[in-house]
N, C-alpha and C. Protein backbone atom coordinates (compact mmCIF):
# COMPACT_ATOMS: atom_id res chain seq x y z
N UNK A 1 -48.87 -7.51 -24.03
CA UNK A 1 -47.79 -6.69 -23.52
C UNK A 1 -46.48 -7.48 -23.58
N UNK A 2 -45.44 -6.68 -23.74
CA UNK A 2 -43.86 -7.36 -23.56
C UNK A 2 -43.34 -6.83 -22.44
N UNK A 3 -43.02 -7.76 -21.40
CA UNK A 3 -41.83 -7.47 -20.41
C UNK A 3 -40.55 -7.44 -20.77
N UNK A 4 -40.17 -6.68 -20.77
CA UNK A 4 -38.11 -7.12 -20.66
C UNK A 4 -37.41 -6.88 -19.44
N UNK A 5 -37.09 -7.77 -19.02
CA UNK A 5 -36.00 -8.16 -17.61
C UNK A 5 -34.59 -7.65 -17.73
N UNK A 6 -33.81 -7.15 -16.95
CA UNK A 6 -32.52 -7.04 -16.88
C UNK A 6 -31.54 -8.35 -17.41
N UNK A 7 -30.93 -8.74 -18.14
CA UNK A 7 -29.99 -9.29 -18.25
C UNK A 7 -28.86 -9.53 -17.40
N UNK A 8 -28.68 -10.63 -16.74
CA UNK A 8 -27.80 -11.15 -15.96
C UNK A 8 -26.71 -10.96 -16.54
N UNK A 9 -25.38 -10.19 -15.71
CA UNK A 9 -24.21 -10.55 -15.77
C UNK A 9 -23.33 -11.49 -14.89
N UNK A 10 -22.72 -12.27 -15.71
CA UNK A 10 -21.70 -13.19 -14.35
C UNK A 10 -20.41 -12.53 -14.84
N UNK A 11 -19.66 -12.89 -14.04
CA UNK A 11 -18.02 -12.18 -13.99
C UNK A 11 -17.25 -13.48 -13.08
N UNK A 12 -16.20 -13.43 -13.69
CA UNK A 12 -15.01 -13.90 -12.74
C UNK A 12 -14.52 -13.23 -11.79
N UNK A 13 -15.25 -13.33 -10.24
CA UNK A 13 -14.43 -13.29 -8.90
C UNK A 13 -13.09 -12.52 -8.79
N UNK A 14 -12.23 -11.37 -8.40
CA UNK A 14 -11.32 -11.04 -8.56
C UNK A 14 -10.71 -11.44 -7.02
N UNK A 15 -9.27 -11.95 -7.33
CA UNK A 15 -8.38 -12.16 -6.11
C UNK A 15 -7.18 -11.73 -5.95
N UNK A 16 -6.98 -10.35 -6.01
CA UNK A 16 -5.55 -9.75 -6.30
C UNK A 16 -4.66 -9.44 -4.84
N UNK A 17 -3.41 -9.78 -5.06
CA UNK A 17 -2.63 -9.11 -4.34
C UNK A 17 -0.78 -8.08 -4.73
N UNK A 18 -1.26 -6.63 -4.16
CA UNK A 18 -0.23 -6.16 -4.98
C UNK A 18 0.77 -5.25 -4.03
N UNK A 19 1.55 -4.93 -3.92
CA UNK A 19 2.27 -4.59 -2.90
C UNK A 19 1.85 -2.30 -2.70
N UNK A 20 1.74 -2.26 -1.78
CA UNK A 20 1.60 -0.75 -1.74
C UNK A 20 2.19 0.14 -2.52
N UNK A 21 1.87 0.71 -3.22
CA UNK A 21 2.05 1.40 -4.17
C UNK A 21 2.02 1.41 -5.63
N UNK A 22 1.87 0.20 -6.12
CA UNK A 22 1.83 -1.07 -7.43
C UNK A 22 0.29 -0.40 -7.80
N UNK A 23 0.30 -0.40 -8.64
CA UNK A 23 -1.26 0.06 -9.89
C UNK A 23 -1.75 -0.67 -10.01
N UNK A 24 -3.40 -0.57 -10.14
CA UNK A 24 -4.25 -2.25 -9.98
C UNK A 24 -4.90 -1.76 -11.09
N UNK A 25 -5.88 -2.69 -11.98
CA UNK A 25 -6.93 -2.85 -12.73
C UNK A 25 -7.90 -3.21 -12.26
N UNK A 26 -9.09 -3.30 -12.20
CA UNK A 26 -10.09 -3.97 -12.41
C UNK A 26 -10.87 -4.49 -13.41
N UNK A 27 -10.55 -6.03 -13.50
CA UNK A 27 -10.97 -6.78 -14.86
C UNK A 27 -11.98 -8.01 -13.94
N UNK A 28 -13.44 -7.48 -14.08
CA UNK A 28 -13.90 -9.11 -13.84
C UNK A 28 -14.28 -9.66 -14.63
N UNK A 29 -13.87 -9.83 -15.91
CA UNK A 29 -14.32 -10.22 -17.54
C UNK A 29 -15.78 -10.54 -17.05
N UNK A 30 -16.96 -9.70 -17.74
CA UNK A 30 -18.13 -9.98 -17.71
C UNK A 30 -18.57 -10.88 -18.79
N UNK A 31 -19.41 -11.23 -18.54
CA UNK A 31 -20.07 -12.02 -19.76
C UNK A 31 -21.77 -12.17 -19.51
N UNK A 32 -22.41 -11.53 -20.79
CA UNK A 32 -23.80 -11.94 -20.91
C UNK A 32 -24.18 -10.83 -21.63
N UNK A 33 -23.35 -9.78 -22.70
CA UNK A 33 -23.92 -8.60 -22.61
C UNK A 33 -24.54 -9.01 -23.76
N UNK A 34 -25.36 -8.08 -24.40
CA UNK A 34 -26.40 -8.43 -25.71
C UNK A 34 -25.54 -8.03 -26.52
N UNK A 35 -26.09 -8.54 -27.91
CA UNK A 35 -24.82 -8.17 -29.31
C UNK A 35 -25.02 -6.92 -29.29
N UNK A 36 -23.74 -6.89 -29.85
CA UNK A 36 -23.15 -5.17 -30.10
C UNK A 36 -22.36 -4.68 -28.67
N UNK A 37 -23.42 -4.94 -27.68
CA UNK A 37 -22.74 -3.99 -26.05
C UNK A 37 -21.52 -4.72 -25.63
N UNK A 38 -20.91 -4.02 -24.45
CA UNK A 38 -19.21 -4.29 -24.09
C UNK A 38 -19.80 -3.86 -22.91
N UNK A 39 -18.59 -3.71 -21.59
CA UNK A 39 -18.28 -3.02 -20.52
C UNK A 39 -18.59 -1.91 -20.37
N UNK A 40 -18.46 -1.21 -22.04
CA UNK A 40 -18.39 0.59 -21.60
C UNK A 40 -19.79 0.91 -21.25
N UNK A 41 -21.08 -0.20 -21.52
CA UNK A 41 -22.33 0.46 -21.57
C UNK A 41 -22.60 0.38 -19.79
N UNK A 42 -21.31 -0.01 -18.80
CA UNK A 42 -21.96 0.00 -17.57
C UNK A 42 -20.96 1.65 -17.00
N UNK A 43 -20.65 2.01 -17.42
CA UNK A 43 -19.84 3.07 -17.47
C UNK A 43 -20.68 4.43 -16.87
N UNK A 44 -20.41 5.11 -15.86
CA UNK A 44 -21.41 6.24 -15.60
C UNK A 44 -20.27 7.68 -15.60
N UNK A 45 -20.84 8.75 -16.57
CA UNK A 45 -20.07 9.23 -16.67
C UNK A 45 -18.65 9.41 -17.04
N UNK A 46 -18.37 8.30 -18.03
CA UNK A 46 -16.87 7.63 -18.79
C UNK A 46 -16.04 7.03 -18.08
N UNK A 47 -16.73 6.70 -16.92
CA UNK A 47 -15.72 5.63 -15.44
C UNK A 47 -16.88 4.29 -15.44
N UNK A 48 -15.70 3.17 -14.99
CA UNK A 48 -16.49 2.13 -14.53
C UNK A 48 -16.93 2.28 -13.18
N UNK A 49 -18.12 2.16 -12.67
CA UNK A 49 -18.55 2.67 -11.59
C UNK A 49 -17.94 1.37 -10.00
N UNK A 50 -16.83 1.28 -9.82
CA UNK A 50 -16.27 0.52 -9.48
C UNK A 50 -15.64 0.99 -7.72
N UNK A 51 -15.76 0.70 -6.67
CA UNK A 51 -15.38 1.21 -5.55
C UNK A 51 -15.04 0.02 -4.61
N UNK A 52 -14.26 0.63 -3.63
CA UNK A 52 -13.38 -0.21 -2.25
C UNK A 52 -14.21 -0.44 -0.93
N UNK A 53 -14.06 -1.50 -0.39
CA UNK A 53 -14.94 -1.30 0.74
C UNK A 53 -13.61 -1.80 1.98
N UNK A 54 -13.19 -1.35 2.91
CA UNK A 54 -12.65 -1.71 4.27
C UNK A 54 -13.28 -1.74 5.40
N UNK A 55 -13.87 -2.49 5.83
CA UNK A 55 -14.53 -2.37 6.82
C UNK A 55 -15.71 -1.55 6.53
N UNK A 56 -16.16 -0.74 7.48
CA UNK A 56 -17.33 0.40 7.35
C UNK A 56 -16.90 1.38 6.38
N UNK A 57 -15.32 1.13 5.32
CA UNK A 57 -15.31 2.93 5.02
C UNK A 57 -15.15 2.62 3.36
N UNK A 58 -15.84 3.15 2.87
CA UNK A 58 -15.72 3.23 1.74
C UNK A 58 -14.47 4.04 0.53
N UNK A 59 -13.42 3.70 -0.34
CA UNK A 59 -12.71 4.01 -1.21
C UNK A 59 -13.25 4.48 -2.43
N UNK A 60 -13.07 4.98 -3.17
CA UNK A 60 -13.09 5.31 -4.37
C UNK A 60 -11.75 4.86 -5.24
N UNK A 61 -12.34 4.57 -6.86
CA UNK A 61 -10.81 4.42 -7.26
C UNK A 61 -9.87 5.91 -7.46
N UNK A 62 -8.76 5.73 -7.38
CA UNK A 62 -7.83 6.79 -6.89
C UNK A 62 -7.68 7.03 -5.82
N UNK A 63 -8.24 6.74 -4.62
CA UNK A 63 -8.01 6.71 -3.38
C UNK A 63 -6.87 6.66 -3.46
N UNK A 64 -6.27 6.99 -2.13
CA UNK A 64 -5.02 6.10 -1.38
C UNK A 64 -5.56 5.47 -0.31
N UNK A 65 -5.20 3.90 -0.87
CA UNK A 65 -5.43 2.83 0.38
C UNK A 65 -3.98 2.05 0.79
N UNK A 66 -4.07 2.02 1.74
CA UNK A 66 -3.00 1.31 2.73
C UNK A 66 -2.77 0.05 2.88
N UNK A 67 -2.00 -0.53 3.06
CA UNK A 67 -1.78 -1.72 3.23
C UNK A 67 -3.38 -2.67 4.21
N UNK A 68 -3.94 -4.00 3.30
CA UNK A 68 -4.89 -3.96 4.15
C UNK A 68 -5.98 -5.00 3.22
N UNK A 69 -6.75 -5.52 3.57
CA UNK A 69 -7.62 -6.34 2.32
C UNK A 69 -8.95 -5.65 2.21
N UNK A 70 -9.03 -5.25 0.83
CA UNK A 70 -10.62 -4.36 0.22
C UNK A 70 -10.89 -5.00 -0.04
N UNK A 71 -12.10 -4.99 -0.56
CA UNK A 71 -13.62 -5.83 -1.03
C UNK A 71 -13.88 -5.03 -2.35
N UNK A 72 -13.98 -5.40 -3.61
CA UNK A 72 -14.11 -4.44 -4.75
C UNK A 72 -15.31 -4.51 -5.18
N UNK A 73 -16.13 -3.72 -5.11
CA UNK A 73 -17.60 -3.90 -5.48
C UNK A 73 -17.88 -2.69 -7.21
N UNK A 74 -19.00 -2.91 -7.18
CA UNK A 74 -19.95 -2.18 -8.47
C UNK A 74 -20.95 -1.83 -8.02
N UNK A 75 -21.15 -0.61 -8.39
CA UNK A 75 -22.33 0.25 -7.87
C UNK A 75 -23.46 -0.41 -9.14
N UNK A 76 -24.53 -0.99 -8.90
CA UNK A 76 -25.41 -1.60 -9.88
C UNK A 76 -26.26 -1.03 -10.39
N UNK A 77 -26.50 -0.14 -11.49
CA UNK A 77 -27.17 0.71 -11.85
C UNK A 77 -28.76 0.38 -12.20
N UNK A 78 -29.62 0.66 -11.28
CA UNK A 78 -30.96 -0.46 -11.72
C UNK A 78 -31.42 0.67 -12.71
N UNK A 79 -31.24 1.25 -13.82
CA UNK A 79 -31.95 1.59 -14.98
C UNK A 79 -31.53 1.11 -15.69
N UNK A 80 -30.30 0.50 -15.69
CA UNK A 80 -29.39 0.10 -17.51
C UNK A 80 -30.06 -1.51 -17.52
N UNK A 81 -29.60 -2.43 -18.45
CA UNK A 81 -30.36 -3.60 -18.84
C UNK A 81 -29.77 -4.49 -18.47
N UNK A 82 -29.05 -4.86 -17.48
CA UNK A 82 -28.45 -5.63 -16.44
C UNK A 82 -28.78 -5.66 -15.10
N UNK A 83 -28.34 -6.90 -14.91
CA UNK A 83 -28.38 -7.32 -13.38
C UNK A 83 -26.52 -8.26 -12.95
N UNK A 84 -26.45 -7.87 -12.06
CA UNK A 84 -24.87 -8.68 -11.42
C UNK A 84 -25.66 -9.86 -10.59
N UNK A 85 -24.81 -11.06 -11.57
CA UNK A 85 -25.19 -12.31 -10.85
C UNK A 85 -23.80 -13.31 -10.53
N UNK A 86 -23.65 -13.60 -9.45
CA UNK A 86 -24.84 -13.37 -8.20
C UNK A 86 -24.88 -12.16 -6.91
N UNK A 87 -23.94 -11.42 -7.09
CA UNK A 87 -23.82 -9.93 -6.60
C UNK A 87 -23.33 -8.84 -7.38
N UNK A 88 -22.60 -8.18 -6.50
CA UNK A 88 -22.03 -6.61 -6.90
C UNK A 88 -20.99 -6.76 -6.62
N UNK A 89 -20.33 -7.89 -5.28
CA UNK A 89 -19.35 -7.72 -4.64
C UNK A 89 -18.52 -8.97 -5.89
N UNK A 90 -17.38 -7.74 -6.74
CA UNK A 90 -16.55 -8.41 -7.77
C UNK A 90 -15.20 -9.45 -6.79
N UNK A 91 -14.93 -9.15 -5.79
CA UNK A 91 -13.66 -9.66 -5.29
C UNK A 91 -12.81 -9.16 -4.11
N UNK A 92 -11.64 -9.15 -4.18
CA UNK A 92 -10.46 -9.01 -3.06
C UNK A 92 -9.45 -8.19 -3.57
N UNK A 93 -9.27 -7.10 -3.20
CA UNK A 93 -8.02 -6.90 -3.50
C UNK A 93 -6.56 -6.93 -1.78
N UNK A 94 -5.90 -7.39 -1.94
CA UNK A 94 -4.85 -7.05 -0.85
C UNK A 94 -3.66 -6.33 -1.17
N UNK A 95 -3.44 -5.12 -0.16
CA UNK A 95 -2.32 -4.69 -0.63
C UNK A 95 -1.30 -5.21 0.80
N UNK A 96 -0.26 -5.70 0.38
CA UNK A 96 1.16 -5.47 1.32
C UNK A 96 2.39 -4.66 1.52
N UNK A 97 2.59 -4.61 2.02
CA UNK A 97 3.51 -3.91 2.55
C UNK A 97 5.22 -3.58 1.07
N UNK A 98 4.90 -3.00 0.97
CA UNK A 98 6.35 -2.23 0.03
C UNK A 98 7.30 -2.30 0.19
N UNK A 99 8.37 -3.35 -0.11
CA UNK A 99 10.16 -3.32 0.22
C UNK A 99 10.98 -1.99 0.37
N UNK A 100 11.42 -1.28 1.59
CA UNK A 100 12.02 -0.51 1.46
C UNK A 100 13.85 -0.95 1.09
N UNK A 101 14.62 -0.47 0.16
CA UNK A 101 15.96 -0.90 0.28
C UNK A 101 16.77 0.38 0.46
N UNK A 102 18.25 0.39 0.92
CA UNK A 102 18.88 1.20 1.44
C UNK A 102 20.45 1.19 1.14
N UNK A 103 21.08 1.99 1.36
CA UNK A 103 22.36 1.83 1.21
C UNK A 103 22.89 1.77 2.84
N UNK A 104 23.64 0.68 3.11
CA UNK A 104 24.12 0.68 4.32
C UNK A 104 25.09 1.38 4.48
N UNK A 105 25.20 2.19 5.86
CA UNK A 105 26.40 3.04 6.63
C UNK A 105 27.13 2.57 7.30
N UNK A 106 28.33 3.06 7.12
CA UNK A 106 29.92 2.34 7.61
C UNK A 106 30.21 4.02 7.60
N UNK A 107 30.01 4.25 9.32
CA UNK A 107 30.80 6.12 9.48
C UNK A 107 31.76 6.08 9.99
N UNK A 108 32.54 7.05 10.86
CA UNK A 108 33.40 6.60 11.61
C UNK A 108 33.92 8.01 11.77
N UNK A 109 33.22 8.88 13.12
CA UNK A 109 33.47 9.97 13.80
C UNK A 109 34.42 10.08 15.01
N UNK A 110 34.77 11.08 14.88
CA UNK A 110 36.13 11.68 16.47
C UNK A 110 34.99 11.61 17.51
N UNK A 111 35.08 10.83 18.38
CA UNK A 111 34.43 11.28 20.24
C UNK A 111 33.71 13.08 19.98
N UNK A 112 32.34 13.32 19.87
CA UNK A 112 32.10 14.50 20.00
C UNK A 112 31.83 15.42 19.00
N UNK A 113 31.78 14.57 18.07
CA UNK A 113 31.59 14.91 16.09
C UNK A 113 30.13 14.69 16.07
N UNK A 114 29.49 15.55 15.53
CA UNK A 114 27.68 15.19 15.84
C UNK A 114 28.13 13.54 14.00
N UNK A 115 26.68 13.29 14.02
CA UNK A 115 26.43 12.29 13.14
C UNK A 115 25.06 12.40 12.17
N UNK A 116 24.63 12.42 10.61
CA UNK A 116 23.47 12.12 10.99
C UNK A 116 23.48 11.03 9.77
N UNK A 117 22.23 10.37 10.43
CA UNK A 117 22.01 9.28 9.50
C UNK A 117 21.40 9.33 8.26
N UNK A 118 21.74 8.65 7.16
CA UNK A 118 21.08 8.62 5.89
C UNK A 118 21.51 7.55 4.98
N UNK A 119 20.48 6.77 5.10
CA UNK A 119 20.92 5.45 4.58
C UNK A 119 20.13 5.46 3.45
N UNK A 120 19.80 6.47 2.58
CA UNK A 120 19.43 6.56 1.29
C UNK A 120 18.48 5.89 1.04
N UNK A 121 16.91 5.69 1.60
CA UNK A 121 16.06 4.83 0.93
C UNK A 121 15.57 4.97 -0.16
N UNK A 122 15.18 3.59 -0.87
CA UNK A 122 14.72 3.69 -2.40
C UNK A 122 13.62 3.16 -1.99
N UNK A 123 12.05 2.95 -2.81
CA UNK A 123 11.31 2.24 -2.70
C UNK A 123 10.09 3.00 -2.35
N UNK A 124 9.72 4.08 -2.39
CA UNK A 124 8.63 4.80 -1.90
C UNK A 124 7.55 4.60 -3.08
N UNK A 125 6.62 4.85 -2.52
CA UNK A 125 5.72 5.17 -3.36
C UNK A 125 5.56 6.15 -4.05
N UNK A 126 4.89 6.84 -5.31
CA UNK A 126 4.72 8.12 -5.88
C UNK A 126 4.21 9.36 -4.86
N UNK A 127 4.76 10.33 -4.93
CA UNK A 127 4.32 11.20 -3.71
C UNK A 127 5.02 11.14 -2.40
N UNK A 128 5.32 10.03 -2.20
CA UNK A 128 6.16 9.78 -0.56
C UNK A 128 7.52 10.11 -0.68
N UNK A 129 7.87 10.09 0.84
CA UNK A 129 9.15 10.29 0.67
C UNK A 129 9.25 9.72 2.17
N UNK A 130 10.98 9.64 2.84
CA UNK A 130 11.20 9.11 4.26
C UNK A 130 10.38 9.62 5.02
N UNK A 131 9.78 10.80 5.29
CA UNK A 131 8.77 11.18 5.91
C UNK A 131 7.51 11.02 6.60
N UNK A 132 7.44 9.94 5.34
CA UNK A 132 5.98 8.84 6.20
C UNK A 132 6.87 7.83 7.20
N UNK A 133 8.17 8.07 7.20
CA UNK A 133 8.51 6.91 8.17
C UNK A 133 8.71 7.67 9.67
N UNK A 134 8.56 8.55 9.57
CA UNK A 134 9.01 9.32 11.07
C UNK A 134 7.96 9.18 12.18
N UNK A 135 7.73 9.21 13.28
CA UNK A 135 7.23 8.89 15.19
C UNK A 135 7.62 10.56 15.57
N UNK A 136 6.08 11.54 15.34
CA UNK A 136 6.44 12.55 16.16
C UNK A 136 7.36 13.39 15.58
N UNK A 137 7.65 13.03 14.21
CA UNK A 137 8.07 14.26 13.75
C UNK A 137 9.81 14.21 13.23
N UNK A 138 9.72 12.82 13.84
CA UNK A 138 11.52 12.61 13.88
C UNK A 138 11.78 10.61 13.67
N UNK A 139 12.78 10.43 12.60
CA UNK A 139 12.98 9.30 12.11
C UNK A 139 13.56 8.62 13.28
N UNK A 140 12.28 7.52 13.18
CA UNK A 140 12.69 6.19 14.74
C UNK A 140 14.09 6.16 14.37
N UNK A 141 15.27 6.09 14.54
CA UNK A 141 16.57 5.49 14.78
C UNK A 141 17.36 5.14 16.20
N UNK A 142 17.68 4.33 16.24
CA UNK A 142 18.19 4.30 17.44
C UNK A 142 19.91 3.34 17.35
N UNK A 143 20.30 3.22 18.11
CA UNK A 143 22.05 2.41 18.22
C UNK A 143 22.00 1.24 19.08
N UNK A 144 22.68 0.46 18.95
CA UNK A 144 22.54 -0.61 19.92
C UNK A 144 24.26 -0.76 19.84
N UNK A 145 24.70 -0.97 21.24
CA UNK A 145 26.19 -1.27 21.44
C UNK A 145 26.01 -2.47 22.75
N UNK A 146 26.31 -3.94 22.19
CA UNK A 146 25.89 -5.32 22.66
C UNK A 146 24.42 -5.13 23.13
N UNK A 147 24.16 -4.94 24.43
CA UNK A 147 22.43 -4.87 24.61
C UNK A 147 22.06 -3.74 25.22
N UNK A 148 22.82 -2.78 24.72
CA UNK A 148 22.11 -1.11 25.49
C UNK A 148 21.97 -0.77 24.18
N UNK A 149 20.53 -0.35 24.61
CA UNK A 149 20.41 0.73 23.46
C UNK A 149 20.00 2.21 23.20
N UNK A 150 20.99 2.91 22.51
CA UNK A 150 20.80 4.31 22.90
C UNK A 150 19.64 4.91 21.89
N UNK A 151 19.33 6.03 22.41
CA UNK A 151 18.69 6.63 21.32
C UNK A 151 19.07 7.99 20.61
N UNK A 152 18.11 8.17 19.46
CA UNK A 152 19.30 9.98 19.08
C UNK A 152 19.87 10.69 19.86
N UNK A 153 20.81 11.41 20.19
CA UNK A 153 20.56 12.49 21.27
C UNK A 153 21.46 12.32 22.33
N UNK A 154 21.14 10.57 22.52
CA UNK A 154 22.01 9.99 23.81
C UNK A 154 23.62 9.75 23.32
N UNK A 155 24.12 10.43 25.00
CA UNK A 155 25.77 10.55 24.73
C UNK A 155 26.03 8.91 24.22
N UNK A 156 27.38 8.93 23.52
CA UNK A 156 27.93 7.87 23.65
C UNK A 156 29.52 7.76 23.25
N UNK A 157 29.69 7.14 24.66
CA UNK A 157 31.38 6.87 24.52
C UNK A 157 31.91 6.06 23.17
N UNK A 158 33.11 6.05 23.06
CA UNK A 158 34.52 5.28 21.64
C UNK A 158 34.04 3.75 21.61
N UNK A 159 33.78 4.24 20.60
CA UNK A 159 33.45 2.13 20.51
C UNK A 159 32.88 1.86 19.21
N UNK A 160 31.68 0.96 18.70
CA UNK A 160 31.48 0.61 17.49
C UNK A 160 30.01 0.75 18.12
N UNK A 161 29.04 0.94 17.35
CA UNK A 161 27.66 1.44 17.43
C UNK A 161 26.87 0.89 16.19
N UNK A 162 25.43 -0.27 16.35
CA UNK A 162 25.00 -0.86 15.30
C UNK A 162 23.74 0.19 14.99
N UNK A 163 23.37 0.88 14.22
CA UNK A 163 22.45 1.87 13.84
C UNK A 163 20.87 0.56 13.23
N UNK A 164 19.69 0.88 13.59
CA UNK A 164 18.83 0.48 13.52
C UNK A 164 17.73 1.29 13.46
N UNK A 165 16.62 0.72 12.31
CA UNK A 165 15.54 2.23 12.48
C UNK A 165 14.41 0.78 13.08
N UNK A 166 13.71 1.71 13.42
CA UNK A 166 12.32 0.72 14.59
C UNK A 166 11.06 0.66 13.14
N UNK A 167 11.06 -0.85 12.65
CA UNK A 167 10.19 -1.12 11.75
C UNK A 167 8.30 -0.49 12.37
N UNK A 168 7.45 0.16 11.63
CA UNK A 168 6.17 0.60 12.34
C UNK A 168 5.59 -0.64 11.31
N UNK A 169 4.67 -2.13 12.40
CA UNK A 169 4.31 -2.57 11.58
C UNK A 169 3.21 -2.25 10.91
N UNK A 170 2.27 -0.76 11.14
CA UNK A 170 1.07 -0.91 10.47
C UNK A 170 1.13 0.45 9.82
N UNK A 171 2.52 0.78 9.02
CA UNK A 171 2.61 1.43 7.87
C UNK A 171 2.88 0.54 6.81
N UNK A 172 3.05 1.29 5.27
CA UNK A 172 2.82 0.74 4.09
C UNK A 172 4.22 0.29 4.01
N UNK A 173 5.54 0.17 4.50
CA UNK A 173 6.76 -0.30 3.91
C UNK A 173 7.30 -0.85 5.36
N UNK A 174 8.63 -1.42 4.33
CA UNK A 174 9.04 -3.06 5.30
C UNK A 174 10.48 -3.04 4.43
N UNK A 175 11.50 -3.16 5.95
CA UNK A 175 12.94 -2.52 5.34
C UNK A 175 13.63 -4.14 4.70
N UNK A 176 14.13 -3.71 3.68
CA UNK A 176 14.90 -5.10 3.47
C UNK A 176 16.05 -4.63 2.37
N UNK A 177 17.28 -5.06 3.42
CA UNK A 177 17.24 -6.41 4.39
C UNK A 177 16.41 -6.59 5.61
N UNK A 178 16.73 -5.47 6.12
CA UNK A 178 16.07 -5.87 7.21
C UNK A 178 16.23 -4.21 8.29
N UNK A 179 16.01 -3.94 9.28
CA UNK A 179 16.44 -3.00 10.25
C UNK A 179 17.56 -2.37 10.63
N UNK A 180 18.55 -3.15 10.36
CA UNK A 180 19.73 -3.10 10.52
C UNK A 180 20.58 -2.20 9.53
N UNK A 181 20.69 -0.78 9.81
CA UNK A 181 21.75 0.33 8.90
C UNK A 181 22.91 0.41 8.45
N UNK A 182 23.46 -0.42 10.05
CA UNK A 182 25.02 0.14 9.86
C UNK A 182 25.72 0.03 10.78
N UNK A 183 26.76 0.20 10.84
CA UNK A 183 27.78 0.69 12.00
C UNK A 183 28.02 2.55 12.07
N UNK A 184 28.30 2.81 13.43
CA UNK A 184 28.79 3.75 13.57
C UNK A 184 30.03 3.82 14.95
N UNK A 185 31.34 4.09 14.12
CA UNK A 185 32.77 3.86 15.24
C UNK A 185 32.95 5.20 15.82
């Protein structure tokens, strides 16, 4: 009788980090396949069978994942003529946080002139818009005049007013420069 064993694959470890919204690959250059075969023969259904792990929850590719460190694994197909050595688990991916940039505001309203803010952000991801930045439905902004600080809504007397939006640290973007909008006189 002849046995034939699965063929070991090794791969290079993946350690990526890419900022939220940035397009990833998955390349763990395999090596061990028999002559003639490539990558595509681990392929199920014309996809590399390739998925995210966070904690308990599992991703798919195309997901939307959030800022956060995955675990990139391979679903190991025990009929095809391979084996993953010394696992399944290919690597790391991390995503960080996304530079938001802005055009800063310099307004300058009569006592009693409503205001609204729009400091033009660039930097979203495909699909997004300022919207993922809003608390309840309405964009954190608030004013600071020396150490009071008002919020939308709240009166405020003649003077100079520093406009600030409230960074959320466990969304996908991160303002830069920094928090700081603007003035409003």
């Amino acid at each position: 009788s002849l046995t034939i064993t699965e063929a070991p694959l090794t791969f290079t470890p993946i350690a990526e980090s890419i900022m939220y919204g940035e397009s990833f690959e998955i390349d763990p250059d395999f090596k061990g396949f028999a002559e003639g075969e490539d990558v595509t023969v681990l392929e199920v259904d014309g996809k590399m069978p390739y998925y995210y792990m966070k904690g308990d929850v599992r991703y798919e590719i195309g997901d939307k994942k959030n800022v956060g460190v995955y675990e990139i694994f391979i679903t190991d197909d025990l009929e095809d003529n391979y084996i993953f050595d010394p696992e399944t688990k290919l690597g790391s991916l991390t995503i960080t946080e996304a530079p938001l940039t802005f055009t800063p505001i310099a307004e300058t309203i009569v006592y009693g002139e409503s205001f609204d803010i729009d400091p033009d952000f660039n930097g979203f991801a495909e699909g997004e818009d300022a919207t993922v930045l809003e608390v309840d439905g309405k964009m954190p902004y608030y004013y600071m005049k020396g150490d009071v600080r008002y919020e939308i809504g709240d009166k405020k007397n003649v003077g100079v007013y520093d406009i600030f939006i409230t960074d959320d640290l466990e969304d996908n973007y991160i303002f830069n420069p920094g928090t700081y909008l603007g003035t409003l006189t």
